[in-house]
Protein backbone atom coordinates (compact mmCIF):
# COMPACT_ATOMS: atom_id res chain seq x y z
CA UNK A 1 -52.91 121.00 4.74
CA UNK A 2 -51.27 119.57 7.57
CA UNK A 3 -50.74 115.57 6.04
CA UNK A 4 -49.13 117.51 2.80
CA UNK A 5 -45.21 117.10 2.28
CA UNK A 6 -43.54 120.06 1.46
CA UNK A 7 -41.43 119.28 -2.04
CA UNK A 8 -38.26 120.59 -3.07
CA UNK A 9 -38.72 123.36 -5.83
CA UNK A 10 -38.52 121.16 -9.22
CA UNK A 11 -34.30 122.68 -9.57
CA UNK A 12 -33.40 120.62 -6.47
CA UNK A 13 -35.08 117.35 -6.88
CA UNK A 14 -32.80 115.01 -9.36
CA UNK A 15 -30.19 113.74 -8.41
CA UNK A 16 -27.59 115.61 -10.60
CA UNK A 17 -28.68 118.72 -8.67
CA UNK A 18 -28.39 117.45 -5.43
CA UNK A 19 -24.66 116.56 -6.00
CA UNK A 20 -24.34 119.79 -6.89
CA UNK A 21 -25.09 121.07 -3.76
CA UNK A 22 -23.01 118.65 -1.59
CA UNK A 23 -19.82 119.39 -4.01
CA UNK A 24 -20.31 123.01 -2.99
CA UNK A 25 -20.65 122.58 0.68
CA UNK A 26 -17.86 119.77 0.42
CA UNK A 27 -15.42 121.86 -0.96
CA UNK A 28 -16.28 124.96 0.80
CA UNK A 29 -15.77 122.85 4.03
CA UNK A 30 -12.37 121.68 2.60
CA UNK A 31 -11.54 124.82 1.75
CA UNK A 32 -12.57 126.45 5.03
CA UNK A 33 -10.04 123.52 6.41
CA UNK A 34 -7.10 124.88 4.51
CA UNK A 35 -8.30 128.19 5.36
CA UNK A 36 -7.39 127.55 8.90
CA UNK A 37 -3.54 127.08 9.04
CA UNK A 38 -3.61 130.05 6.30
CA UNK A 39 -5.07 132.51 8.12
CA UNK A 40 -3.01 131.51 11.49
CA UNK A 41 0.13 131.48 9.18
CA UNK A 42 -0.71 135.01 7.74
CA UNK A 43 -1.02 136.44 11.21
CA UNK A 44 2.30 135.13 12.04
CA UNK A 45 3.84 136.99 9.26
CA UNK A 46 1.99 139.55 9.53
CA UNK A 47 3.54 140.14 13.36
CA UNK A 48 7.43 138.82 12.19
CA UNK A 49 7.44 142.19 9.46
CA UNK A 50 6.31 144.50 12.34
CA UNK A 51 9.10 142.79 13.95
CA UNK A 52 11.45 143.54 11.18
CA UNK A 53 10.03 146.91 10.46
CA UNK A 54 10.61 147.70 13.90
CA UNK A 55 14.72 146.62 13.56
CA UNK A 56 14.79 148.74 10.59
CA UNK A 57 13.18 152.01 12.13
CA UNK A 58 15.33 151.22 15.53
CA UNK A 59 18.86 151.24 12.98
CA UNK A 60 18.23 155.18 12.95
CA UNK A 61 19.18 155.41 16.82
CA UNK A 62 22.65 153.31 15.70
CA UNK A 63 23.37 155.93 13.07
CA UNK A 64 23.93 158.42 15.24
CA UNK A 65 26.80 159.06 18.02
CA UNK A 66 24.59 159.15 20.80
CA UNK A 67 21.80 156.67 20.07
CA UNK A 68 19.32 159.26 19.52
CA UNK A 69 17.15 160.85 17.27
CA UNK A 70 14.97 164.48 16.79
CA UNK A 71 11.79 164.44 17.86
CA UNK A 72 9.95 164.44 14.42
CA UNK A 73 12.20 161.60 13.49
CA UNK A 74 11.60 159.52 16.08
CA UNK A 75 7.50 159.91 14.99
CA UNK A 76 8.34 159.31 11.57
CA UNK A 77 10.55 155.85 12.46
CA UNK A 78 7.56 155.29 14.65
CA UNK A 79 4.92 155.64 11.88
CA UNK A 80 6.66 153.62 9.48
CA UNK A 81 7.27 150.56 11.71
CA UNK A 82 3.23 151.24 12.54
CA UNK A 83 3.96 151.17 16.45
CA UNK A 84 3.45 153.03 19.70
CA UNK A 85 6.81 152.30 21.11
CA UNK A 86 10.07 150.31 20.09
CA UNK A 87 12.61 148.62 22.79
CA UNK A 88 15.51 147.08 20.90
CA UNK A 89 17.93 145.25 23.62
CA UNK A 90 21.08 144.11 22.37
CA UNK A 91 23.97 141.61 24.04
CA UNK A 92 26.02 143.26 26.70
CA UNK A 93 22.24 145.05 28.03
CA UNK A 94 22.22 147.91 25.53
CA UNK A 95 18.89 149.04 25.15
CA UNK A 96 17.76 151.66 22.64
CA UNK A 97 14.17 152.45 22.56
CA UNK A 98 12.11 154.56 20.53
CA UNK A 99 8.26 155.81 21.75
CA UNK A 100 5.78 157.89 21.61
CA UNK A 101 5.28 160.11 24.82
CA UNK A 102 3.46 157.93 26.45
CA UNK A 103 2.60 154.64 24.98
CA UNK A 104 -0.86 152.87 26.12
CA UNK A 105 -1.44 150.20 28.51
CA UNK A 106 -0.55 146.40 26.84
CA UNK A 107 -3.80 144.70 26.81
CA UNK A 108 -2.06 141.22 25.35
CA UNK A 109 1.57 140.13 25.25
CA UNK A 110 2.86 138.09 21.68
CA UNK A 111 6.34 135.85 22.36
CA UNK A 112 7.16 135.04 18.50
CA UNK A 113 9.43 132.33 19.96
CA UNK A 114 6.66 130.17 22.35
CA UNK A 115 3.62 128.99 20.67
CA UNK A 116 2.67 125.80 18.90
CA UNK A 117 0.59 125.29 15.70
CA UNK A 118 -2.77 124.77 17.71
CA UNK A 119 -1.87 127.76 19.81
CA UNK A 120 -1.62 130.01 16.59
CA UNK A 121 -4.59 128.88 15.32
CA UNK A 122 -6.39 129.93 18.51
CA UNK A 123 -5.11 133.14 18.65
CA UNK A 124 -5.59 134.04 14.90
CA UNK A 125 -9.09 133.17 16.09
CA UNK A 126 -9.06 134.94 18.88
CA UNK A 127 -7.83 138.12 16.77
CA UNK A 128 -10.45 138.06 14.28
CA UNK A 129 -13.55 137.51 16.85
CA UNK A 130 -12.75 141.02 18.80
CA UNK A 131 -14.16 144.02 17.95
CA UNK A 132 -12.49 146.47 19.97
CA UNK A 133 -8.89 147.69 19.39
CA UNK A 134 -6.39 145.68 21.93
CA UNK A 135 -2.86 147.24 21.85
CA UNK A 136 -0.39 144.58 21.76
CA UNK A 137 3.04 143.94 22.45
CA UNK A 138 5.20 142.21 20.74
CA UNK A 139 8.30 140.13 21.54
CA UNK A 140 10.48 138.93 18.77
CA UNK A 141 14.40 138.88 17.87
CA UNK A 142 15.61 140.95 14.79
CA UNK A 143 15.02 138.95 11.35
CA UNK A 144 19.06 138.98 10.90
CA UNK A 145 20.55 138.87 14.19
CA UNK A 146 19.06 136.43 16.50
CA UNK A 147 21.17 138.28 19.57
CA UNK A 148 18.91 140.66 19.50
CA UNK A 149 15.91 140.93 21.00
CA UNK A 150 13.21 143.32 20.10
CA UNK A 151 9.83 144.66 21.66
CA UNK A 152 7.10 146.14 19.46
CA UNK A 153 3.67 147.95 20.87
CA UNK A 154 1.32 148.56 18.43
CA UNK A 155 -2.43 148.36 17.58
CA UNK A 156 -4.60 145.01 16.89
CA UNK A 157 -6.77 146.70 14.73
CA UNK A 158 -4.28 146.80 11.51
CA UNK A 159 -3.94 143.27 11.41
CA UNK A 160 -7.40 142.13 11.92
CA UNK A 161 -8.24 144.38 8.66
CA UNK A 162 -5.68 142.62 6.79
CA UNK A 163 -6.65 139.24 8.18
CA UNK A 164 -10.27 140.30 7.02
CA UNK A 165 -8.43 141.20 3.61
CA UNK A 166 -7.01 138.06 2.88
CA UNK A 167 -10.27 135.73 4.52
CA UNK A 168 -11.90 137.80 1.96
CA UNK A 169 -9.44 137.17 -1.12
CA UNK A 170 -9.52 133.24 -0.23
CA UNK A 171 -13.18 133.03 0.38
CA UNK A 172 -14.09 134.65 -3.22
CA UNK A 173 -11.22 132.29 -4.54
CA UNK A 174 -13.25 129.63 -2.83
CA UNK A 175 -16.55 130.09 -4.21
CA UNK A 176 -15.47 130.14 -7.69
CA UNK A 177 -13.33 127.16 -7.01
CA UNK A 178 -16.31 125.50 -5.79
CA UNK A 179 -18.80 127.00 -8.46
CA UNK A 180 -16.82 125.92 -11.22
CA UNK A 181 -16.32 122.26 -10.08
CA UNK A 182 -19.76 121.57 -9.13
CA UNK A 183 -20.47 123.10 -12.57
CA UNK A 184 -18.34 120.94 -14.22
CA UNK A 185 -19.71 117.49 -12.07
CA UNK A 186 -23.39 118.79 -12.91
CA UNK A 187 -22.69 118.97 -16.61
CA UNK A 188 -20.62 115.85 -16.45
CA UNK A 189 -23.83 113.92 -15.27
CA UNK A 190 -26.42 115.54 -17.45
């Protein structure tokens, strides 16, 4: 028993179905490649609309005469904009802030403005490979006004899901991408 080759089940043996196998792992490598930037670029977006949901909750407090808000409505803004605390600072050191009683410690600190391709790519990493909620905080400048500078703490957890979402959505995209061409190739050479 020990001189005896194993063989390749009889499916797996020709040639035809051989390059079937290596145009599935080729283009699930290519598409794991493209992949990348995506999933770094859909974090980044992801943080720039809690940025600008943050602006929009925070142009409640400029509404009113003295830059503040009830108590319910302040949980409410809060909710929507899906933070623990808002700090809006404006030109001329006006600072309106919105926040929960007490907001939690800031386990990791995002600058919107500082950061380089590689750098997002790293972090989107980063973000997907914990499995503990970090609570975050956020430093942007409102989507319209770039005089204004805005500070968001909110959860990790929300955007990891979503990240899982859409990693989902492009890997199922992927494998019938993939399916369907190495179909096609195996057919072709039959």
């Amino acid at each position: 028993m020990a001189g005896k080759k194993r063989r390749c089940p009889s499916a797996f043996r020709g040639l035809s179905a051989r390059l079937l196998l290596l145009t599935v792992m080729f283009l699930l490598l290519a598409e794991f490649l493209i992949w990348t930037p995506s999933i770094s670029r859909f974090r980044k977006v992801y943080l720039e609309q809690r940025i600008s949901d943050a602006h929009l909750a925070s142009l409640a407090l400029e509404a009113t005469p003295d830059n503040m808000v009830s108590k319910e409505l302040e949980m409410e803004l809060l909710a929507h904009a899906g933070a623990h605390g808002i700090v809006l600072r404006k030109p001329g050191r006006k600072i309106l802030m919105l926040s929960t009683k007490m907001p939690p410690s800031v386990d990791l600190t995002i600058d919107l403005s500082r950061g380089s391709f590689m750098i997002w790519i790293g972090d989107a990493f980063q973000a997907l490979a914990q499995n503990e909620n970090r609570i975050m905080r956020l430093i942007g400048v409102a989507p319209n006004d770039a005089g204004i500078g805005i500070e968001v703490i909110l959860d990790e957890t929300p955007m990891r899901r979503a990240m899982y979402d859409y990693s989902g959505r492009i890997l199922q995209l992927s494998i019938v991408i993939s399916l369907i061409t190495a179909g096609l190739l195996y057919v072709s050479l039959q």
